[in-house]
PDB file of N, CA and C in Angstrom:
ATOM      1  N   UNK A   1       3.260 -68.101  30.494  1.00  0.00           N
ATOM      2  CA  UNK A   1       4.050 -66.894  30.566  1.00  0.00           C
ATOM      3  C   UNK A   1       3.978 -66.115  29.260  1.00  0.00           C
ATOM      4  N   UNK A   2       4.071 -66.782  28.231  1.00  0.00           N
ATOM      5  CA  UNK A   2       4.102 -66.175  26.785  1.00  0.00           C
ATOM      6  C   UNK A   2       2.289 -65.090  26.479  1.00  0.00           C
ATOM      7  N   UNK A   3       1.414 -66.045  27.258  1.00  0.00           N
ATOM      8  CA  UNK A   3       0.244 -65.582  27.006  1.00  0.00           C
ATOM      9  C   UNK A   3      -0.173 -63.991  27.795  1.00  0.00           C
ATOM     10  N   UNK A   4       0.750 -64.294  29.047  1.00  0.00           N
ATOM     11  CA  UNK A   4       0.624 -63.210  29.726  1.00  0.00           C
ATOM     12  C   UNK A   4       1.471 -62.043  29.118  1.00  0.00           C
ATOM     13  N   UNK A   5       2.626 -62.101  28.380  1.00  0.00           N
ATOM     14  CA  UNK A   5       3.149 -61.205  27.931  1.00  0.00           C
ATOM     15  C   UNK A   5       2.398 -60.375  26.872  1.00  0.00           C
ATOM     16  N   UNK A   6       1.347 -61.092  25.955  1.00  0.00           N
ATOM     17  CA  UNK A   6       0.878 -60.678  24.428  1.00  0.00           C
ATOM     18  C   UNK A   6      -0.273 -60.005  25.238  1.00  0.00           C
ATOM     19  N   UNK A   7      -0.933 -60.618  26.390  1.00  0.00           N
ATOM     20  CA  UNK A   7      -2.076 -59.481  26.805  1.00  0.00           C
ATOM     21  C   UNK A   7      -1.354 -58.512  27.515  1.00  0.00           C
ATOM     22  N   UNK A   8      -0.304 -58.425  28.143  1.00  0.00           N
ATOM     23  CA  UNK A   8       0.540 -56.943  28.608  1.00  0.00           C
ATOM     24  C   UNK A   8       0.815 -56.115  27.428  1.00  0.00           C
ATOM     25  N   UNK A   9       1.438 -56.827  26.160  1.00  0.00           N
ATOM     26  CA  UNK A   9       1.826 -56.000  25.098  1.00  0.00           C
ATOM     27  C   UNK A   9       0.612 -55.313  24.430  1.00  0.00           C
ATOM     28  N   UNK A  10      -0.775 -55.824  24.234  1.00  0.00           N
ATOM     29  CA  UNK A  10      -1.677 -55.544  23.650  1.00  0.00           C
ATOM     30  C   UNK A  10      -2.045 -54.586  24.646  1.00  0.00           C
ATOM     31  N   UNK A  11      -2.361 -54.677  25.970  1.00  0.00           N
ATOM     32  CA  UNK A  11      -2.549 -53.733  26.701  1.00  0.00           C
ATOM     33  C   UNK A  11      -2.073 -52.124  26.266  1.00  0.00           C
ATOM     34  N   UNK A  12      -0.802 -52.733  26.566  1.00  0.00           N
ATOM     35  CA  UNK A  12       0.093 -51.502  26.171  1.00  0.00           C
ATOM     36  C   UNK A  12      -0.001 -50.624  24.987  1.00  0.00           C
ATOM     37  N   UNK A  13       0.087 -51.881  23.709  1.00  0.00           N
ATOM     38  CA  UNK A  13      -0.081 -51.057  22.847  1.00  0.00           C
ATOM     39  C   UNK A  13      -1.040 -50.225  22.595  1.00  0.00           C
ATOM     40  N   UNK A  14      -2.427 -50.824  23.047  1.00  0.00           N
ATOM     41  CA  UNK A  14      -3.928 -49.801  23.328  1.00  0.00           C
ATOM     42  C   UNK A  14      -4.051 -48.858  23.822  1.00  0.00           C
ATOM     43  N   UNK A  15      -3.393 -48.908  25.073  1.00  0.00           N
ATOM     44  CA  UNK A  15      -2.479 -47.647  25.691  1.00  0.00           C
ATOM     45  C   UNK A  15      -2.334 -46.387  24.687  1.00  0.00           C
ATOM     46  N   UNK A  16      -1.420 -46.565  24.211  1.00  0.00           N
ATOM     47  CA  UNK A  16      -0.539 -45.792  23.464  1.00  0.00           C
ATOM     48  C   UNK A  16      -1.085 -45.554  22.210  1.00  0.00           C
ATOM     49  N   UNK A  17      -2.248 -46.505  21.374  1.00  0.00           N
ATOM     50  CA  UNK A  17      -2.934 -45.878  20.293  1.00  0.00           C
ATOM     51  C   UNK A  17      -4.415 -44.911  21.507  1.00  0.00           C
ATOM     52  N   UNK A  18      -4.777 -45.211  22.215  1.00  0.00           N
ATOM     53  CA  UNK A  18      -5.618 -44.553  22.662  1.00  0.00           C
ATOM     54  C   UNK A  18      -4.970 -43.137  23.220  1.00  0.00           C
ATOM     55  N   UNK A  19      -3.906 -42.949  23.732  1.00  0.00           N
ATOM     56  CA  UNK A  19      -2.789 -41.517  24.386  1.00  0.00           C
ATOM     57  C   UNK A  19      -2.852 -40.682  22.026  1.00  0.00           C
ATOM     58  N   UNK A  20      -2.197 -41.338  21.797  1.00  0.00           N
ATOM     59  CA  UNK A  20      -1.672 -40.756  20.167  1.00  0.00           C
ATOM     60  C   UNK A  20      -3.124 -40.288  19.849  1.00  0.00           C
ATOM     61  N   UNK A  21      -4.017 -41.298  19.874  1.00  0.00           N
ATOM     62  CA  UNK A  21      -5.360 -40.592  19.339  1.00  0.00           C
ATOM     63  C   UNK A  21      -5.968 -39.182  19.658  1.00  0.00           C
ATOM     64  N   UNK A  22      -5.587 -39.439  21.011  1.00  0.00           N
ATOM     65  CA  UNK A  22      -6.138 -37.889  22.265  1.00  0.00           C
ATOM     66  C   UNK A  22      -5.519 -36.746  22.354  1.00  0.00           C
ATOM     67  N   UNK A  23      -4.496 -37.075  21.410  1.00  0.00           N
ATOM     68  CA  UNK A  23      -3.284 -35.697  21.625  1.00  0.00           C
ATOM     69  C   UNK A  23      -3.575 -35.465  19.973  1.00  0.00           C
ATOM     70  N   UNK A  24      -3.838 -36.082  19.128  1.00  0.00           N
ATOM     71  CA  UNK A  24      -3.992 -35.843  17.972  1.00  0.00           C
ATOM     72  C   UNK A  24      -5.309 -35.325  17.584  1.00  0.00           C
ATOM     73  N   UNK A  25      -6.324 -35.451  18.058  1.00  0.00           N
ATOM     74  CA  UNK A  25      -7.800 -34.742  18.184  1.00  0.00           C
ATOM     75  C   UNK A  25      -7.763 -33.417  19.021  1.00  0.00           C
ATOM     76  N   UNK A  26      -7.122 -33.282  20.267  1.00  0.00           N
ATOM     77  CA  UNK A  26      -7.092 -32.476  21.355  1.00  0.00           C
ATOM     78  C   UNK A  26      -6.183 -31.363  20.653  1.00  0.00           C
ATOM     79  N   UNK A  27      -5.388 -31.597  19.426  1.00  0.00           N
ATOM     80  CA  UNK A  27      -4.613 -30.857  18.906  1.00  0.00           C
ATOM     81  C   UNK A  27      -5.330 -29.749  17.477  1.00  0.00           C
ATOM     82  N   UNK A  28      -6.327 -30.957  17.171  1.00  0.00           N
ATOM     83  CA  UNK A  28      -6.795 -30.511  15.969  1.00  0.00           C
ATOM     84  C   UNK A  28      -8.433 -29.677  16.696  1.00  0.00           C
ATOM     85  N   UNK A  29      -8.983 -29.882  18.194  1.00  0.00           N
ATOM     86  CA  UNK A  29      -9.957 -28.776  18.967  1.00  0.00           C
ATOM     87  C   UNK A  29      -9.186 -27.506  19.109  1.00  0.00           C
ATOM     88  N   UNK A  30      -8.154 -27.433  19.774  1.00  0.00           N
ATOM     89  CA  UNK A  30      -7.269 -25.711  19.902  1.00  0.00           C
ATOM     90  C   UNK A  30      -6.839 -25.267  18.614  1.00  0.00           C
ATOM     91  N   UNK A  31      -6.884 -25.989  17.608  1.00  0.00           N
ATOM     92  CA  UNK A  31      -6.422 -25.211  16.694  1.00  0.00           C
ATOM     93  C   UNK A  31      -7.709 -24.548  16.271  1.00  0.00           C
ATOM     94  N   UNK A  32      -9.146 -25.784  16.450  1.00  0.00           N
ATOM     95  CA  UNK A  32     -10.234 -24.551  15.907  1.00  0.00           C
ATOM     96  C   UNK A  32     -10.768 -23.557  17.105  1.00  0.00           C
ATOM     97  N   UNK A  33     -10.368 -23.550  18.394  1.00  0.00           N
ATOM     98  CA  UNK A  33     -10.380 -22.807  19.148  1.00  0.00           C
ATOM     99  C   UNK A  33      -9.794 -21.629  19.038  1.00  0.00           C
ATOM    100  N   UNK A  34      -8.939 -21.536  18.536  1.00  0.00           N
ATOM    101  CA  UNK A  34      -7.523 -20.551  18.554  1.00  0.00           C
ATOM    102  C   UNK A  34      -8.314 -19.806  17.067  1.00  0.00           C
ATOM    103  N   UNK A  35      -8.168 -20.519  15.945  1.00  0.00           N
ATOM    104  CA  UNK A  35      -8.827 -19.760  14.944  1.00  0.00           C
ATOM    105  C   UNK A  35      -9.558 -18.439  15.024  1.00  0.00           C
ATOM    106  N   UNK A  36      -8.742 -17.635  14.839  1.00  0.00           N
ATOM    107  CA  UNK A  36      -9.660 -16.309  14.594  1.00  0.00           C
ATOM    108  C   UNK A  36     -11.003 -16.150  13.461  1.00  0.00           C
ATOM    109  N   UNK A  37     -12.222 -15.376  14.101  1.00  0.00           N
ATOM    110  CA  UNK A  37     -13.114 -15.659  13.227  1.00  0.00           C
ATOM    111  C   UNK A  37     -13.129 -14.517  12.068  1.00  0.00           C
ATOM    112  N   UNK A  38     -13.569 -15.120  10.556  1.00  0.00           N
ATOM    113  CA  UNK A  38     -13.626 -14.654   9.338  1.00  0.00           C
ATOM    114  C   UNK A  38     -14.542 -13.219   9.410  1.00  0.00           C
ATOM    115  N   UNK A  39     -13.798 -11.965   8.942  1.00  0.00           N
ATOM    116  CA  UNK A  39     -14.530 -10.847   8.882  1.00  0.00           C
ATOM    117  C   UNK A  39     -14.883 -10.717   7.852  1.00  0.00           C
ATOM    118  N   UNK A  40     -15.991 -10.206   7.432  1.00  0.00           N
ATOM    119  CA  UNK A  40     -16.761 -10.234   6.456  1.00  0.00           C
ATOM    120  C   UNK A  40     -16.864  -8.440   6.163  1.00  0.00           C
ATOM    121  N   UNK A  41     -16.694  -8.272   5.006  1.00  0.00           N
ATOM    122  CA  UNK A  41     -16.043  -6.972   4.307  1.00  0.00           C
ATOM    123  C   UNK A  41     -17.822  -6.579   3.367  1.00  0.00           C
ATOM    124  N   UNK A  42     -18.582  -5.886   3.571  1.00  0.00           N
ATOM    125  CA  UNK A  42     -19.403  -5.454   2.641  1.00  0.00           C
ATOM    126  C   UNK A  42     -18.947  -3.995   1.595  1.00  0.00           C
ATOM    127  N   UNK A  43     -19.605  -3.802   0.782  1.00  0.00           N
ATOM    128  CA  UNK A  43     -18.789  -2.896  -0.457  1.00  0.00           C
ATOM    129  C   UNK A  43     -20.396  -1.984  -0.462  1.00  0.00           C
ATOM    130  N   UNK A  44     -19.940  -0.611  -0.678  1.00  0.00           N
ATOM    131  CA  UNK A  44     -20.757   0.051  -0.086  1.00  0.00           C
ATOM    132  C   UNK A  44     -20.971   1.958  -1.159  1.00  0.00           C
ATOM    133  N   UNK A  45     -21.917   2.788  -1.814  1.00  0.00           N
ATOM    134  CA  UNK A  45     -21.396   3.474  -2.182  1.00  0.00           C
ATOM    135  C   UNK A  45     -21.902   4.954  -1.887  1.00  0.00           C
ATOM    136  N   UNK A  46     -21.090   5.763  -2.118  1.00  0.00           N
ATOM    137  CA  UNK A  46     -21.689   6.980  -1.403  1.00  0.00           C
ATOM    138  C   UNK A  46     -21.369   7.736  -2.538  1.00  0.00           C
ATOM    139  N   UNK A  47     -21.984   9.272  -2.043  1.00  0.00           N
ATOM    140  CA  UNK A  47     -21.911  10.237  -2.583  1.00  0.00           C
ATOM    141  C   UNK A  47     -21.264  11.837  -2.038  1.00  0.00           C
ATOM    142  N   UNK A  48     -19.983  12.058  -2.741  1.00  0.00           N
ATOM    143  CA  UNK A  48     -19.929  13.011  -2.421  1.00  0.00           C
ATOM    144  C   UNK A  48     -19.656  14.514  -3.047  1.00  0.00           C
ATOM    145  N   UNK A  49     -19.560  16.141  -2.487  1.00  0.00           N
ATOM    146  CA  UNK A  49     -19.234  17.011  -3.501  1.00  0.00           C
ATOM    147  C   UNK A  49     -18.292  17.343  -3.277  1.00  0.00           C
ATOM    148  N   UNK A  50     -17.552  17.649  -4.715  1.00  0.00           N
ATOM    149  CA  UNK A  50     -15.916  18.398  -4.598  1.00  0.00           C
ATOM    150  C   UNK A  50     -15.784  19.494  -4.297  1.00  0.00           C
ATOM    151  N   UNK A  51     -14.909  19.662  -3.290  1.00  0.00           N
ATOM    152  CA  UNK A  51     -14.557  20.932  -2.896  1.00  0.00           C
ATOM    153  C   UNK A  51     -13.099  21.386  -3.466  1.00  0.00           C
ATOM    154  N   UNK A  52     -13.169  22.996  -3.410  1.00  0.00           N
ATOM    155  CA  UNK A  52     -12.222  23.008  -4.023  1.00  0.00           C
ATOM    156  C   UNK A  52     -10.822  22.942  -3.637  1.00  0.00           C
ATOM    157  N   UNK A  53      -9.882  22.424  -4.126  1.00  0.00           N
ATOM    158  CA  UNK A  53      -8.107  22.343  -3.957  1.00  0.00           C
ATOM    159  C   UNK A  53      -8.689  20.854  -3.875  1.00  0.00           C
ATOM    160  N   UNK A  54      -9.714  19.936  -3.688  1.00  0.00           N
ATOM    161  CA  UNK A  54     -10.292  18.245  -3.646  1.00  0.00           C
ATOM    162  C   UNK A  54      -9.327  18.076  -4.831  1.00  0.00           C
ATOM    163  N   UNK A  55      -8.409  16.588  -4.534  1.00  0.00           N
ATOM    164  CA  UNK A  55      -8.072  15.713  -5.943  1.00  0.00           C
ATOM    165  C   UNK A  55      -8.535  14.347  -5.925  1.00  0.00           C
ATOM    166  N   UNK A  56      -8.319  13.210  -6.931  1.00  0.00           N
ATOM    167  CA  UNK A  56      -8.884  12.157  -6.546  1.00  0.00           C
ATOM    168  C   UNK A  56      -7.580  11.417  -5.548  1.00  0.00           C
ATOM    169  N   UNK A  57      -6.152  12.016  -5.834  1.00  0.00           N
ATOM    170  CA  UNK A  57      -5.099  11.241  -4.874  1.00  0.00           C
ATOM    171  C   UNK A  57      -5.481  11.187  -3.298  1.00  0.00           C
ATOM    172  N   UNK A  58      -5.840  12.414  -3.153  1.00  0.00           N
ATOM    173  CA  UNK A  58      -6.684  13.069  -1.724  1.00  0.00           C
ATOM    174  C   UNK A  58      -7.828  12.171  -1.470  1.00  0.00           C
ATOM    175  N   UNK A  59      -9.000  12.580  -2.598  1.00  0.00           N
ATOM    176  CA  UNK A  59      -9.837  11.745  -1.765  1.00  0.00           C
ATOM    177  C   UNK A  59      -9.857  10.062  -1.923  1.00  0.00           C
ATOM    178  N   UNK A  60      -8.662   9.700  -2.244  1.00  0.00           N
ATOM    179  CA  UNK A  60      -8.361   7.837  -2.102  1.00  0.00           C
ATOM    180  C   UNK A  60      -8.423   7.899  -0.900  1.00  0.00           C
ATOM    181  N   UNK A  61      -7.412   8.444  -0.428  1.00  0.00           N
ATOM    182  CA  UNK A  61      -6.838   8.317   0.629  1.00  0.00           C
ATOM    183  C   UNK A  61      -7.632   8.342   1.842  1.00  0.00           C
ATOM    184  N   UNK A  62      -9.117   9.396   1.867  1.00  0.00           N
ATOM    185  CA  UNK A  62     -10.071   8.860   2.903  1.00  0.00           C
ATOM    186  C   UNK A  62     -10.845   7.166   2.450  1.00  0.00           C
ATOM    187  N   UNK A  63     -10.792   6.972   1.399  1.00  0.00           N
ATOM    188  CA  UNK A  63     -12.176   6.187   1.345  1.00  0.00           C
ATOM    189  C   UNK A  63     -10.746   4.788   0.948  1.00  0.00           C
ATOM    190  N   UNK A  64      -9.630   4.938   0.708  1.00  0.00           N
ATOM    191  CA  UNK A  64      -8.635   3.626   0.160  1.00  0.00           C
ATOM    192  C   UNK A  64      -8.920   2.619   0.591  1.00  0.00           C
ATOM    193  N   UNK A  65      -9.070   2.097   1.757  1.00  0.00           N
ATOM    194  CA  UNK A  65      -9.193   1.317   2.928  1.00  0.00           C
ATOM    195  C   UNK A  65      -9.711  -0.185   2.128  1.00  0.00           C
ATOM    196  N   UNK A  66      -8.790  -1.539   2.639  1.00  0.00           N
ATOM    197  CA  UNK A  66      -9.321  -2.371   1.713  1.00  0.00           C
ATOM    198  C   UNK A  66      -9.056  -2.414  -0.273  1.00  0.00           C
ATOM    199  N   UNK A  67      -8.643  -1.490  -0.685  1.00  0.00           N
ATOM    200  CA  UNK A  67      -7.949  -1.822  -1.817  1.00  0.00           C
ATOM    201  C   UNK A  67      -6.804  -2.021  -2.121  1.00  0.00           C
ATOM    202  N   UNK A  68      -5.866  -2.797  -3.119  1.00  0.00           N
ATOM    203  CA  UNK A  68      -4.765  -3.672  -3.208  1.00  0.00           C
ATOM    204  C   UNK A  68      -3.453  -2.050  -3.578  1.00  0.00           C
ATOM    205  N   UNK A  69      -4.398  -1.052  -3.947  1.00  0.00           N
ATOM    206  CA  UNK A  69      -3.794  -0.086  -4.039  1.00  0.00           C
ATOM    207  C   UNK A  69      -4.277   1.342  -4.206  1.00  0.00           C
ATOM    208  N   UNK A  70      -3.797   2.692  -4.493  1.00  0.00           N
ATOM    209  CA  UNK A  70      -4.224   4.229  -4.849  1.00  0.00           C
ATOM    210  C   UNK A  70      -5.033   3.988  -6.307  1.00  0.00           C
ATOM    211  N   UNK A  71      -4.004   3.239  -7.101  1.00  0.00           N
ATOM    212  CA  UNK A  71      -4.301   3.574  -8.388  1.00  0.00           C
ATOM    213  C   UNK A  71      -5.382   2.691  -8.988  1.00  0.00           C
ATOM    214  N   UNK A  72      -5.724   1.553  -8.467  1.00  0.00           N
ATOM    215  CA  UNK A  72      -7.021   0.417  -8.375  1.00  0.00           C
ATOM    216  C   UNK A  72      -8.415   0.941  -7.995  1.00  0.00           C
ATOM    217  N   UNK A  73      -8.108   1.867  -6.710  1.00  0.00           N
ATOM    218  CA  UNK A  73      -9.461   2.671  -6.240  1.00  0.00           C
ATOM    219  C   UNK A  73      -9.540   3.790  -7.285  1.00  0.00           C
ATOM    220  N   UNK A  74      -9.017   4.483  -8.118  1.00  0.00           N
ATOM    221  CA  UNK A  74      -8.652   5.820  -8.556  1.00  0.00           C
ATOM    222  C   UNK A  74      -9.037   5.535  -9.983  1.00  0.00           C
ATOM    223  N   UNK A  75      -8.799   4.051 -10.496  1.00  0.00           N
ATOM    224  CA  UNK A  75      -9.489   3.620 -11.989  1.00  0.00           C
ATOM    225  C   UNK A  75     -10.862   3.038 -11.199  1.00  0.00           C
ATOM    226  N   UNK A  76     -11.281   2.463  -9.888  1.00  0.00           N
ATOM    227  CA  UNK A  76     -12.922   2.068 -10.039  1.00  0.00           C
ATOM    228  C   UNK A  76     -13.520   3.700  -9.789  1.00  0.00           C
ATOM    229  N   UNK A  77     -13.238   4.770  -9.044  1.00  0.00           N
ATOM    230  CA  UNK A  77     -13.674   5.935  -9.434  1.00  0.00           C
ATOM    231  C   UNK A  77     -14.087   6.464 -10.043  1.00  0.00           C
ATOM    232  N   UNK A  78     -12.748   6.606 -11.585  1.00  0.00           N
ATOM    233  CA  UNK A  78     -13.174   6.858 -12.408  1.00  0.00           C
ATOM    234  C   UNK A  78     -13.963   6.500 -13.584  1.00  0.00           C
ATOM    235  N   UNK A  79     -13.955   5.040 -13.704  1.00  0.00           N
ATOM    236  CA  UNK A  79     -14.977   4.375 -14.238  1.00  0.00           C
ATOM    237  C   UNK A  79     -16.307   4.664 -13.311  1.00  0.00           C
ATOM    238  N   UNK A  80     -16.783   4.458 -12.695  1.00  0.00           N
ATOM    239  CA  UNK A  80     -18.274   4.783 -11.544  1.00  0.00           C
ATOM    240  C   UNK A  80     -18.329   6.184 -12.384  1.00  0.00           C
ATOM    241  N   UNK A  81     -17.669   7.421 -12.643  1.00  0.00           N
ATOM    242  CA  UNK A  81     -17.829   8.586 -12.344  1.00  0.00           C
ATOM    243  C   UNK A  81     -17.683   9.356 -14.018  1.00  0.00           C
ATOM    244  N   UNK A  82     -17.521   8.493 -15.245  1.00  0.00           N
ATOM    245  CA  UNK A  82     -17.111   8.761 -16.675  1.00  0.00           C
ATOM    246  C   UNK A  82     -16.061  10.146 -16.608  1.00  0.00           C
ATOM    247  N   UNK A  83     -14.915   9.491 -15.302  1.00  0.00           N
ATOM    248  CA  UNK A  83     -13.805  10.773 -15.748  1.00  0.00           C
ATOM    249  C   UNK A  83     -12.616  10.094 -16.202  1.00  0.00           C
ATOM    250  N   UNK A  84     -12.317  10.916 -17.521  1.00  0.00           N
ATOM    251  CA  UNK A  84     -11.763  10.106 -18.398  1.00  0.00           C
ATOM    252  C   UNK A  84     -10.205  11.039 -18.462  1.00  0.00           C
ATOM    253  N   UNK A  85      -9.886  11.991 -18.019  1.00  0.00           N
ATOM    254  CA  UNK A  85      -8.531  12.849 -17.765  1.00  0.00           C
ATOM    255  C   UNK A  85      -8.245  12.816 -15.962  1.00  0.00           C
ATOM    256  N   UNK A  86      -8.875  12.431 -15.431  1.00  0.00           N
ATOM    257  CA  UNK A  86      -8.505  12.687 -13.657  1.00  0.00           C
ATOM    258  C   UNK A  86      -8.921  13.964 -13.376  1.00  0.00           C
ATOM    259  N   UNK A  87      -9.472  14.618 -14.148  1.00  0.00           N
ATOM    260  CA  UNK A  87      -9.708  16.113 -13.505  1.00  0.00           C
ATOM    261  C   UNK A  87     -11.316  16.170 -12.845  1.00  0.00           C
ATOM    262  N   UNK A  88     -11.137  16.475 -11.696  1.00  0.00           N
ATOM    263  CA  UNK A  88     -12.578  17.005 -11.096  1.00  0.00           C
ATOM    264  C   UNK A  88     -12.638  18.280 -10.737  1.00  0.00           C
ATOM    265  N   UNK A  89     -14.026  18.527 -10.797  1.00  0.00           N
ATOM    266  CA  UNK A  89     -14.327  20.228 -10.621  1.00  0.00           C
ATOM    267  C   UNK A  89     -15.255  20.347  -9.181  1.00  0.00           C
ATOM    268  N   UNK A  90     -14.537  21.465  -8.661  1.00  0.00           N
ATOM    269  CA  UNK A  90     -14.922  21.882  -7.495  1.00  0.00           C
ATOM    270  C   UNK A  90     -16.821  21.995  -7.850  1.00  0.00           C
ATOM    271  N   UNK A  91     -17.412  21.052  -6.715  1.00  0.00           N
ATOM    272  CA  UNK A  91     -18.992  21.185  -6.888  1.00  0.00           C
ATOM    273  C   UNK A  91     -19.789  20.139  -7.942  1.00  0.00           C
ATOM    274  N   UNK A  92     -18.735  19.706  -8.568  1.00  0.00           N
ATOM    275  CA  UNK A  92     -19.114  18.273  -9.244  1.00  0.00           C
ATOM    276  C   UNK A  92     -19.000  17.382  -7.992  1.00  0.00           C
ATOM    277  N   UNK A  93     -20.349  16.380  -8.291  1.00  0.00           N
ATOM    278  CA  UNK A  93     -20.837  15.166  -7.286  1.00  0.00           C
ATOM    279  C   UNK A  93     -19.807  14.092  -7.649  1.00  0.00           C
ATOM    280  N   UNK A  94     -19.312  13.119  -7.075  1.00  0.00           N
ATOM    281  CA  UNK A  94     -18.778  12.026  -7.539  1.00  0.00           C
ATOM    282  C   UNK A  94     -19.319  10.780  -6.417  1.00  0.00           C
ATOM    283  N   UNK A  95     -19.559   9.409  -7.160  1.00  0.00           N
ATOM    284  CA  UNK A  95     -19.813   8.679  -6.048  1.00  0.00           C
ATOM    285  C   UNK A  95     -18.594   7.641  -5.810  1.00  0.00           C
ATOM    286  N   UNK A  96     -18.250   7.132  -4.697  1.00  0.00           N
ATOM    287  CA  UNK A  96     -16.821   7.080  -4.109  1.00  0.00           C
ATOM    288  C   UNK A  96     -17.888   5.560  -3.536  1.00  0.00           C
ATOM    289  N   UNK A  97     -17.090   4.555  -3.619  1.00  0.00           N
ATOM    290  CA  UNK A  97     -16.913   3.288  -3.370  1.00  0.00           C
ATOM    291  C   UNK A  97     -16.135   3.166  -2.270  1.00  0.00           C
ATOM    292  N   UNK A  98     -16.640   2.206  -1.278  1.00  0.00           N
ATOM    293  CA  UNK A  98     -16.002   1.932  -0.214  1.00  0.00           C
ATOM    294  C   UNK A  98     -16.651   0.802   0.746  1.00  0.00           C
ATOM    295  N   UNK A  99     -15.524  -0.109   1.842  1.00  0.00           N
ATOM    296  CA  UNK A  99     -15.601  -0.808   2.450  1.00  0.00           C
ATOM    297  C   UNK A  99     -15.727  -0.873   3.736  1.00  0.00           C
ATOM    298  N   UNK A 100     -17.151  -1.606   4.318  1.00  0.00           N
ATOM    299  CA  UNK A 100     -16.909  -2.075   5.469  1.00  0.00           C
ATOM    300  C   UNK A 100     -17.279  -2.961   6.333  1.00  0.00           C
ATOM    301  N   UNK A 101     -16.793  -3.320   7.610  1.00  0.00           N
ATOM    302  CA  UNK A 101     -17.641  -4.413   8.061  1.00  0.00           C
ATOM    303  C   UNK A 101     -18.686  -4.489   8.721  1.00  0.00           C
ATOM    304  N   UNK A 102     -18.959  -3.033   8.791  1.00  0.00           N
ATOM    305  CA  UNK A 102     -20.923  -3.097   9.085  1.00  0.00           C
ATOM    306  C   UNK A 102     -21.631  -3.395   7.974  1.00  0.00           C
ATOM    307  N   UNK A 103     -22.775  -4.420   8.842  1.00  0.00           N
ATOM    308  CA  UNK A 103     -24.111  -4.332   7.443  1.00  0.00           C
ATOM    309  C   UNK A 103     -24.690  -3.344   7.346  1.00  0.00           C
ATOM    310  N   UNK A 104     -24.888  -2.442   6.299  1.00  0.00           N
ATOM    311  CA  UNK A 104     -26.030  -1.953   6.086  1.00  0.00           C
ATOM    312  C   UNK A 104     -27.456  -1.963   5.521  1.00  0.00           C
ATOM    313  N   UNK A 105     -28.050  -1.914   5.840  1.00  0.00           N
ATOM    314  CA  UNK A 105     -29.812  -2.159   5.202  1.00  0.00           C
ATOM    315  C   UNK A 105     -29.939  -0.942   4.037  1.00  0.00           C
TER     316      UNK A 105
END
């Protein structure tokens, strides 16, 4: 009787590490299922001309997208562009930095 109990208990317990195992794997597949996939951000630069009433607050604001802020895009600007007061002149070129998630060639 004793012998029959330790192979029921062992049974059992196999049971139950084999159930814990399957819910614990089956848990850790949906989570990489569920995972949204990583977008990948390329940095990109253009060129454009100032028109006039153009400021650089203005033109952040088309190209901002992806920076931590106005004034972060507005100092890599002006570093790219050696403007050293913020002033741009209508018909001066500036090249404007910007992000996206197309590749380009």
């Amino acid at each position: 009787m004793c012998r029959k109990r330790k192979v029921a208990l062992t049974v059992c317990l196999t049971v139950c590490l084999i159930l814990a195992l399957a819910f614990t794997f089956g848990s850790f597949l949906s989570k990489a299922k569920n995972k949204a996939p990583e977008v990948t951000y390329y940095k990109y630069y253009t060129s454009i001309e100032i028109q006039p009433g153009d400021t650089l607050w203005d033109l952040a604001d088309e190209f901002l997208e992806y920076y931590e802020s106005k004034e972060v895009y507005i100092q890599e600007v002006s570093q790219l562009n050696s403007i050293k007061d913020g002033k741009i002149i209508s018909g001066q070129t500036l090249i404007m930095p910007y992000y996206s998630t197309e590749y380009k060639l």
